[in-house]
N, C-alpha and C. Protein backbone atom coordinates (compact mmCIF):
# COMPACT_ATOMS: atom_id res chain seq x y z
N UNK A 1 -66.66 42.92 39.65
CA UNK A 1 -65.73 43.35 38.62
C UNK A 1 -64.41 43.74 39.28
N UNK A 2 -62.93 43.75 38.71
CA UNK A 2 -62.01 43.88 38.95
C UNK A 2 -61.83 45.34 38.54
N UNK A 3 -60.82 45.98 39.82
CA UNK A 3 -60.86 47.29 39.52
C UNK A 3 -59.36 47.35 40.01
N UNK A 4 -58.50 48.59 38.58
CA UNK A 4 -57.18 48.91 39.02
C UNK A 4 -57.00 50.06 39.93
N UNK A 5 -56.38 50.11 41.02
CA UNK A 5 -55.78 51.14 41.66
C UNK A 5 -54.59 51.51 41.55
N UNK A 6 -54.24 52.79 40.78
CA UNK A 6 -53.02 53.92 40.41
C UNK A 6 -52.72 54.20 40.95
N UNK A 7 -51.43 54.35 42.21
CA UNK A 7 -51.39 55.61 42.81
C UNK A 7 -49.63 55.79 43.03
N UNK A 8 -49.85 57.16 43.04
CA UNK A 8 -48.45 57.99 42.33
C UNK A 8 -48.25 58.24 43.46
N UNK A 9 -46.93 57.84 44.46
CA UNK A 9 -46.43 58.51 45.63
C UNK A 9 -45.55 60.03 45.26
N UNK A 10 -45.69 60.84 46.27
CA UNK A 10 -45.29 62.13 46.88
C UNK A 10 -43.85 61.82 47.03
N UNK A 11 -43.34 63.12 46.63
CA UNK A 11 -41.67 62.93 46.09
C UNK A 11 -41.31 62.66 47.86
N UNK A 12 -40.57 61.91 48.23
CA UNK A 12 -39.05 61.81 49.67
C UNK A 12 -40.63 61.26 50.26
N UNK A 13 -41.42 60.48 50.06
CA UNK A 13 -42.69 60.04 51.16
C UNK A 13 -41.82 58.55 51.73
N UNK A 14 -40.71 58.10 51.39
CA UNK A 14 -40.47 56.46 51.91
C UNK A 14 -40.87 56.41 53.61
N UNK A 15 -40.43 57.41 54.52
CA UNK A 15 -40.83 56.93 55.47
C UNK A 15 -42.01 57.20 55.95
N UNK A 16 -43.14 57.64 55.56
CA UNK A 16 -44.63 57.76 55.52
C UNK A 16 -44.66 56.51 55.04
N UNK A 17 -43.97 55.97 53.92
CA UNK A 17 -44.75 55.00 53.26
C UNK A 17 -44.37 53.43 54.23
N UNK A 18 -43.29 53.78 54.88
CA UNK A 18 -42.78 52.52 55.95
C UNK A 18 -43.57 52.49 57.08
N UNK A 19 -44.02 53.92 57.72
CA UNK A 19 -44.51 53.74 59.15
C UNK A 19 -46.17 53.31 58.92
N UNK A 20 -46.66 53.58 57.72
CA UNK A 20 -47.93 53.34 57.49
C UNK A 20 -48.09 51.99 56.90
N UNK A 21 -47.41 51.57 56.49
CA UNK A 21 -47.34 49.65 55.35
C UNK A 21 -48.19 48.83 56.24
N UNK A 22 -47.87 48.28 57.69
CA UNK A 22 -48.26 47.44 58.44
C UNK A 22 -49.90 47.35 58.42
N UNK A 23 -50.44 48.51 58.18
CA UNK A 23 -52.24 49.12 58.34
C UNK A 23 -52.44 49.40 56.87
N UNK A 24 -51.27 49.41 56.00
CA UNK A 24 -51.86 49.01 54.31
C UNK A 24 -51.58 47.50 53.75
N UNK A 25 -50.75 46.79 54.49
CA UNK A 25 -50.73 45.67 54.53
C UNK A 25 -51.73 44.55 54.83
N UNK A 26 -52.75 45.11 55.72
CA UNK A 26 -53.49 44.39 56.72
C UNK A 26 -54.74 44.99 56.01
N UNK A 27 -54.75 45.71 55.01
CA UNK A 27 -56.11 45.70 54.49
C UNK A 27 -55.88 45.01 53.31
N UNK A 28 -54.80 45.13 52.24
CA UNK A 28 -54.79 44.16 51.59
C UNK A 28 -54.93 42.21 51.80
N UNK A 29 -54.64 42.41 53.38
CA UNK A 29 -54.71 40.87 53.43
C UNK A 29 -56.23 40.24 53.56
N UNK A 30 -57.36 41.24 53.83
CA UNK A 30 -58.31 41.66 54.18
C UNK A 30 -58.73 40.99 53.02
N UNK A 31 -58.60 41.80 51.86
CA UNK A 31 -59.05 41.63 50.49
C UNK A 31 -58.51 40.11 50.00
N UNK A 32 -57.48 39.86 50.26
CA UNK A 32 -56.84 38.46 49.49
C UNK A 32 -57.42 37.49 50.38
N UNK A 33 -57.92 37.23 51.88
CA UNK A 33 -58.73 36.36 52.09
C UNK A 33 -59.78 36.36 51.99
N UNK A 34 -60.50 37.47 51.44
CA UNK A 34 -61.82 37.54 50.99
C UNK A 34 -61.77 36.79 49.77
N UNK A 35 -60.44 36.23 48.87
CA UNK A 35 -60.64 36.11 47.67
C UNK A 35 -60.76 37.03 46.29
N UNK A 36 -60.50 38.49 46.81
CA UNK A 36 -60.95 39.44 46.24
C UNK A 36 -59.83 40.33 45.19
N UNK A 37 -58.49 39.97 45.99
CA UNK A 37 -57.04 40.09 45.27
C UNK A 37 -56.79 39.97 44.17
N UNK A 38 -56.14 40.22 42.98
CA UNK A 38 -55.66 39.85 41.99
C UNK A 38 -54.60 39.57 42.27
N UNK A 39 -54.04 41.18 42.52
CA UNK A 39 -52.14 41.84 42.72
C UNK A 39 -52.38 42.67 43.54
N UNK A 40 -51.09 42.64 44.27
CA UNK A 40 -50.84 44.17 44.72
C UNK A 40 -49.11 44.33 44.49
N UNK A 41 -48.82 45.89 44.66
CA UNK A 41 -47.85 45.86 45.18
C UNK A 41 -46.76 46.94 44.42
N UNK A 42 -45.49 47.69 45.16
CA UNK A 42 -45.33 48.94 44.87
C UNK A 42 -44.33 48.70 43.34
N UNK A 43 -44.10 50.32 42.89
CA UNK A 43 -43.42 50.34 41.92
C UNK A 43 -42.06 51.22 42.23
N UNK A 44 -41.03 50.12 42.51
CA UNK A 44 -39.77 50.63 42.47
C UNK A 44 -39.17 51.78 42.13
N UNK A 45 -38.55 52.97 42.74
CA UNK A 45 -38.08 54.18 42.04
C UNK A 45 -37.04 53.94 41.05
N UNK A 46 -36.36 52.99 41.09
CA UNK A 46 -35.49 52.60 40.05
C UNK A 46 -35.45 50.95 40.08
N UNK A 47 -34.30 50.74 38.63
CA UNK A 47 -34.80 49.32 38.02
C UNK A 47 -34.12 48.65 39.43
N UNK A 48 -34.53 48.24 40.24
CA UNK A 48 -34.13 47.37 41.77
C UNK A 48 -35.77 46.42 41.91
N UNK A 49 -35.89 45.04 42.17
CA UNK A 49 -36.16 44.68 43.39
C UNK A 49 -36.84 45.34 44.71
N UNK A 50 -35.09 45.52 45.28
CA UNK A 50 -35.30 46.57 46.76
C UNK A 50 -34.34 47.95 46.30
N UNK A 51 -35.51 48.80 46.08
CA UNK A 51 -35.14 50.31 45.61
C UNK A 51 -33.95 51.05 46.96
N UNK A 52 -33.34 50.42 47.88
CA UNK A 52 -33.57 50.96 48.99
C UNK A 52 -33.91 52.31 49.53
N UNK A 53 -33.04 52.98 49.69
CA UNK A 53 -33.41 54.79 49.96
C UNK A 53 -33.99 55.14 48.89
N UNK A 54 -34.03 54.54 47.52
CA UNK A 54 -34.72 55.60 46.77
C UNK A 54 -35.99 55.24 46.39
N UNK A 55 -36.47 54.04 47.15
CA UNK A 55 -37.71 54.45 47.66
C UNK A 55 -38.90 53.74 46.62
N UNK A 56 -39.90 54.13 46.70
CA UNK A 56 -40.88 53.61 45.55
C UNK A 56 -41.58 55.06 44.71
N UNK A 57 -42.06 55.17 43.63
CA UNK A 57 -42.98 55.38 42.81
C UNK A 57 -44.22 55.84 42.72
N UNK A 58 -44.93 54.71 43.71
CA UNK A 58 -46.17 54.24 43.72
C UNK A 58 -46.42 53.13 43.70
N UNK A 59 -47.82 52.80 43.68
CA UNK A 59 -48.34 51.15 43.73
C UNK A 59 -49.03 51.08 43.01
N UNK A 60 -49.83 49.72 42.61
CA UNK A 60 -50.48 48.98 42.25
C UNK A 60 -51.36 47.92 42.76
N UNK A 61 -52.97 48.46 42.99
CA UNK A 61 -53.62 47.23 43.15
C UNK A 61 -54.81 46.95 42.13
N UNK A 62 -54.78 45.75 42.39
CA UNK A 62 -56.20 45.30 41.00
C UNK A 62 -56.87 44.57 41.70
N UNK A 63 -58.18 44.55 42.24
CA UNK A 63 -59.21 44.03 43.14
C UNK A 63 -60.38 43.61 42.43
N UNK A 64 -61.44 43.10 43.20
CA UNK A 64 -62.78 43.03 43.03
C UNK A 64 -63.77 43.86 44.07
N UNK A 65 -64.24 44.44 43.15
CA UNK A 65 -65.40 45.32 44.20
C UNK A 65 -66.77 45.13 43.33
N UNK A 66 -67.50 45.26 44.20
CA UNK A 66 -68.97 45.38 43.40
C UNK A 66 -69.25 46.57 42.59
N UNK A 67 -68.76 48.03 42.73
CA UNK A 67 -68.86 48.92 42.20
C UNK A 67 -67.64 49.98 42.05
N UNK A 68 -67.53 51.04 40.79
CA UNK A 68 -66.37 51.79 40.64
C UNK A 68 -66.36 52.73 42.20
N UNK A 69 -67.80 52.76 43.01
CA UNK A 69 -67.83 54.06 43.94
C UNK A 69 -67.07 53.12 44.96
N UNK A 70 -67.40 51.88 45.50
CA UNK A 70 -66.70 50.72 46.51
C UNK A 70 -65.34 50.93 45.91
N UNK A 71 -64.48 50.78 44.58
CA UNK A 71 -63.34 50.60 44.79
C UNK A 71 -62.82 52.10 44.80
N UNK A 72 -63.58 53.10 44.85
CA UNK A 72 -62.70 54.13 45.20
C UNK A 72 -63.04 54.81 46.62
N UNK A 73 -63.60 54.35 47.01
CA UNK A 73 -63.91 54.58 48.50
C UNK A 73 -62.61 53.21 49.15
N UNK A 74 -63.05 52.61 48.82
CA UNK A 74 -61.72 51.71 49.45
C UNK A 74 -60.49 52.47 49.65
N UNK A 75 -60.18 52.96 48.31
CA UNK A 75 -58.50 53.32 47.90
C UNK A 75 -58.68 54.61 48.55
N UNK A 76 -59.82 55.33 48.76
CA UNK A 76 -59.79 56.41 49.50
C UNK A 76 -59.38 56.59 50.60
N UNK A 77 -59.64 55.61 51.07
CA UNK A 77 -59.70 55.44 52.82
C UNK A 77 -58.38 54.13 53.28
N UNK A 78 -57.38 54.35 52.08
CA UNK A 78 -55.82 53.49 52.31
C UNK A 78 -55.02 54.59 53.33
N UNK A 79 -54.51 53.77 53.99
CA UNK A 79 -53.68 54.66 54.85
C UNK A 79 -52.38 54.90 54.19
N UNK A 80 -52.12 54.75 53.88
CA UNK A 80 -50.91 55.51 52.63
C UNK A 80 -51.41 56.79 52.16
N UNK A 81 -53.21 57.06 51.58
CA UNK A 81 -53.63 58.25 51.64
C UNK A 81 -53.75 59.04 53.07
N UNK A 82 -54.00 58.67 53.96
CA UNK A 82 -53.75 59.40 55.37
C UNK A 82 -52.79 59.83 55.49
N UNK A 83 -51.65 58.76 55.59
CA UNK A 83 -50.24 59.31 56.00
C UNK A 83 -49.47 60.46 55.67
N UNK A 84 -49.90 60.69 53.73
CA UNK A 84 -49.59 61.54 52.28
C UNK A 84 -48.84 60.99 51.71
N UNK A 85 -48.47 59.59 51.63
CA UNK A 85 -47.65 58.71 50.79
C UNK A 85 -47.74 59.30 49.11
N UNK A 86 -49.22 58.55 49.28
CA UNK A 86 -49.49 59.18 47.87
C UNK A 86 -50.06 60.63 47.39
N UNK A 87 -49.46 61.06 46.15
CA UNK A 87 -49.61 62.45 45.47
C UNK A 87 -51.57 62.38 45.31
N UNK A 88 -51.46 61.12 44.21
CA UNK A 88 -52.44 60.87 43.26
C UNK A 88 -53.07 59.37 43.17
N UNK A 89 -54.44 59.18 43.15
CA UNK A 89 -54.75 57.75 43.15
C UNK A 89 -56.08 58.00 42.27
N UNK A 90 -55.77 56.62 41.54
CA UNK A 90 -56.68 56.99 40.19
C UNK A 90 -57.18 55.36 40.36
N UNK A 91 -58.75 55.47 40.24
CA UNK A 91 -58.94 53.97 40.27
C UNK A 91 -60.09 53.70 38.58
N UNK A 92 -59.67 52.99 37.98
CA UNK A 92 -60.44 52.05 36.90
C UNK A 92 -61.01 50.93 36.63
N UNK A 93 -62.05 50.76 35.92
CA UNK A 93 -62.43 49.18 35.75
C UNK A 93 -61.04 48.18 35.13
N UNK A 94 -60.90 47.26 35.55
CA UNK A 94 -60.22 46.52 34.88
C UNK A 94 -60.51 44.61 34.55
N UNK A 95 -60.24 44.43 33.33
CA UNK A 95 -60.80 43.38 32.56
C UNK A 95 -59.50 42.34 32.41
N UNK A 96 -59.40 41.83 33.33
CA UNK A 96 -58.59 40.35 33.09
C UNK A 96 -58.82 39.74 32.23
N UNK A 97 -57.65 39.33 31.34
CA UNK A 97 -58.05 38.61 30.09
C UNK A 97 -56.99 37.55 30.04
N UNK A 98 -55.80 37.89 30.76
CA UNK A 98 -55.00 36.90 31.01
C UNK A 98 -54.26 36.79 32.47
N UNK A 99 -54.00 35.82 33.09
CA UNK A 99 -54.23 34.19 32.75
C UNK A 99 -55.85 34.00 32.49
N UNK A 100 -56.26 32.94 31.85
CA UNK A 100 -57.81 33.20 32.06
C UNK A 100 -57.95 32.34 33.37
């Protein structure tokens, strides 16, 4: 089953969130050659593209895991949560319905 990952970055975190990307990068790629990917990917602090200094939001991923405890043990153990990128990470089932 496909599962969404929420997560709300920590106010002024951009350079936590830069020095850590390369080792959150490399687990997402993990997942997308597993086939396991939907999406990933952050949410702009403002309407930009490239937010520059002001940074991101938070992210977004939507995966496949076998269970809600696997996809939150995953998102648990993101290094963006190590670093303190993120405030808050909230993970849900999620039901693709489109594209089919």
């Amino acid at each position: 089953m496909f599962y969404a990952i929420m997560a709300t970055d920590n106010a002024d975190s951009l350079s936590k969130r830069l020095a850590a990307r390369p080792d959150h990068l490399a687990r997402l790629q993990t997942l997308q050659d597993a086939g396991r990917l939907l999406l990933a990917g952050p949410h702009p602090a403002i309407d930009a593209a490239d937010p520059g200094s002001a940074g991101f939001s938070g992210s977004l991923v939507v995966a496949e895991f076998a269970s809600l405890e696997q996809a939150q043990a995953w998102a648990d153990a993101d290094p963006y949560v190590a670093a303190g990128v993120y405030q808050q990470v909230t993970v849900k089932p999620f039901k693709r319905v489109f594209p089919a």
